[in-house]
Protein backbone atom coordinates (compact mmCIF):
# COMPACT_ATOMS: atom_id res chain seq x y z
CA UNK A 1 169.90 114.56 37.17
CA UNK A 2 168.65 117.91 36.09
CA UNK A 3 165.52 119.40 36.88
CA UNK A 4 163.57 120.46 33.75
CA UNK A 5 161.43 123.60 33.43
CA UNK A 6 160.32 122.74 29.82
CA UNK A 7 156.81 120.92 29.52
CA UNK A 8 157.35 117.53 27.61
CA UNK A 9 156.72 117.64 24.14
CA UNK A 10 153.61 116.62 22.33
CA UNK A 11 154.11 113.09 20.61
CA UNK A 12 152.75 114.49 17.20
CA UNK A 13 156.25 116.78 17.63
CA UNK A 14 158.28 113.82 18.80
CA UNK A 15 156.70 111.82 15.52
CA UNK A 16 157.41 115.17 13.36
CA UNK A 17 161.10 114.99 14.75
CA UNK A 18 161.33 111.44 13.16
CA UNK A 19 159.94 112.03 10.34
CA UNK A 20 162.13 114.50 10.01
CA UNK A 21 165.09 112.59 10.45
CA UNK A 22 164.26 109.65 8.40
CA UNK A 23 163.62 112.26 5.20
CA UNK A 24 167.42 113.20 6.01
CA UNK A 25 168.96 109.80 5.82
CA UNK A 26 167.20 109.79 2.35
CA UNK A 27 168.55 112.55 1.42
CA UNK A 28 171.52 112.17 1.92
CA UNK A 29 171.09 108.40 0.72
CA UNK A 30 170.75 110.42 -2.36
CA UNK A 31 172.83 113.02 -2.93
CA UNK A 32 175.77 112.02 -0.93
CA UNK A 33 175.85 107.93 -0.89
CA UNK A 34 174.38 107.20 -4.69
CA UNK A 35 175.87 110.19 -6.41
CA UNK A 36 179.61 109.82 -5.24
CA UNK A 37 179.99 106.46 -5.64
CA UNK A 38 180.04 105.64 -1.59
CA UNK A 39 177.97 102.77 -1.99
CA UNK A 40 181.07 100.92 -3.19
CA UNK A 41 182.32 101.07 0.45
CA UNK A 42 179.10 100.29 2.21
CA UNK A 43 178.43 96.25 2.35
CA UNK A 44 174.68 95.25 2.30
CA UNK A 45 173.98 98.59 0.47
CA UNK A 46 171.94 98.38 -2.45
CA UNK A 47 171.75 102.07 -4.63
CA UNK A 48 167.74 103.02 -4.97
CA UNK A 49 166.41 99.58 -2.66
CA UNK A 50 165.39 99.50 0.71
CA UNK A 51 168.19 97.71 2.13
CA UNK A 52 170.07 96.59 5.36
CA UNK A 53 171.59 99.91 6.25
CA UNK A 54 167.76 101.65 5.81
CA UNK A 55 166.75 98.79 7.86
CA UNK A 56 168.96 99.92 10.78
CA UNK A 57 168.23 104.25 10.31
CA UNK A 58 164.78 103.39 10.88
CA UNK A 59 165.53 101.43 13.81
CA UNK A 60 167.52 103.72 15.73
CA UNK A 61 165.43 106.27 14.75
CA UNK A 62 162.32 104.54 15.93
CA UNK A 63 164.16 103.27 19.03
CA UNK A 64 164.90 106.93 20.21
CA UNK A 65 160.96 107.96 19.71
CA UNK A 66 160.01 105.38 21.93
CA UNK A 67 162.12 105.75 24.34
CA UNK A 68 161.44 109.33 25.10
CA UNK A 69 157.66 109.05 24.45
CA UNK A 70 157.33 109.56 28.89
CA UNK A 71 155.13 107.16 30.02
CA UNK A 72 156.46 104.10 28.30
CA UNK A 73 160.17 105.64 29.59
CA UNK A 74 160.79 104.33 32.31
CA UNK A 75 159.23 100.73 31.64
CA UNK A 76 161.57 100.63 28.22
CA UNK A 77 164.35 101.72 30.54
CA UNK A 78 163.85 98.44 32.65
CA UNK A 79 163.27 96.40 30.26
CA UNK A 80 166.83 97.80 28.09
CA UNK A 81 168.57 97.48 31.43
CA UNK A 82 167.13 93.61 31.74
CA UNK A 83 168.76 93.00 28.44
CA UNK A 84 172.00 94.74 28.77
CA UNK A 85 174.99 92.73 27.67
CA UNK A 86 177.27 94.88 28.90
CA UNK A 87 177.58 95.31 32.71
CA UNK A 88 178.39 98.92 33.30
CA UNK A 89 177.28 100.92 30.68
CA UNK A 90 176.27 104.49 30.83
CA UNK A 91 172.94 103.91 30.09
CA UNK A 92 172.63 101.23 32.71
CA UNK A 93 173.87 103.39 35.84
């Protein structure tokens, strides 16, 4: 592994970051999914609704914040590795 130089950023940055991610998936929700008719191809996707594939944006979204939010790191790490279905992963090693 690396060494950083770079102090570890605030958590009111790393919960800025998200925020600014989620308020990209709605955009381009909107102008992109609803307004070209991509919806169509999308199952569990309902136009202008909170729906499954919202549901599961937010998730990974939220998943990522917490798992680089440093102290709670490397206990999430251990507890992800616990639960690991798949033997050898990258994430795993």
């Amino acid at each position: 592994m690396k060494n950083s130089t770079a102090p570890p950023l605030p958590l009111i940055v790393k919960i800025a970051i998200a925020l600014t991610f989620i308020n990209t998936w709605i955009v381009f929700e909107e102008t992109v999914v609803d307004r070209h008719g991509l919806w169509r191809y999308m199952p569990f996707y309902r136009v202008g609704l909170f729906c499954a594939w919202d549901v599961s944006v937010l998730t990974v979204i939220l998943l990522v914040v917490l798992l680089s939010v440093a102290p709670l790191r490397r206990s999430a790490g251990r507890m992800i590795r616990k639960l690991c279905f798949v033997g050898r992963c990258k994430f795993c090693q």
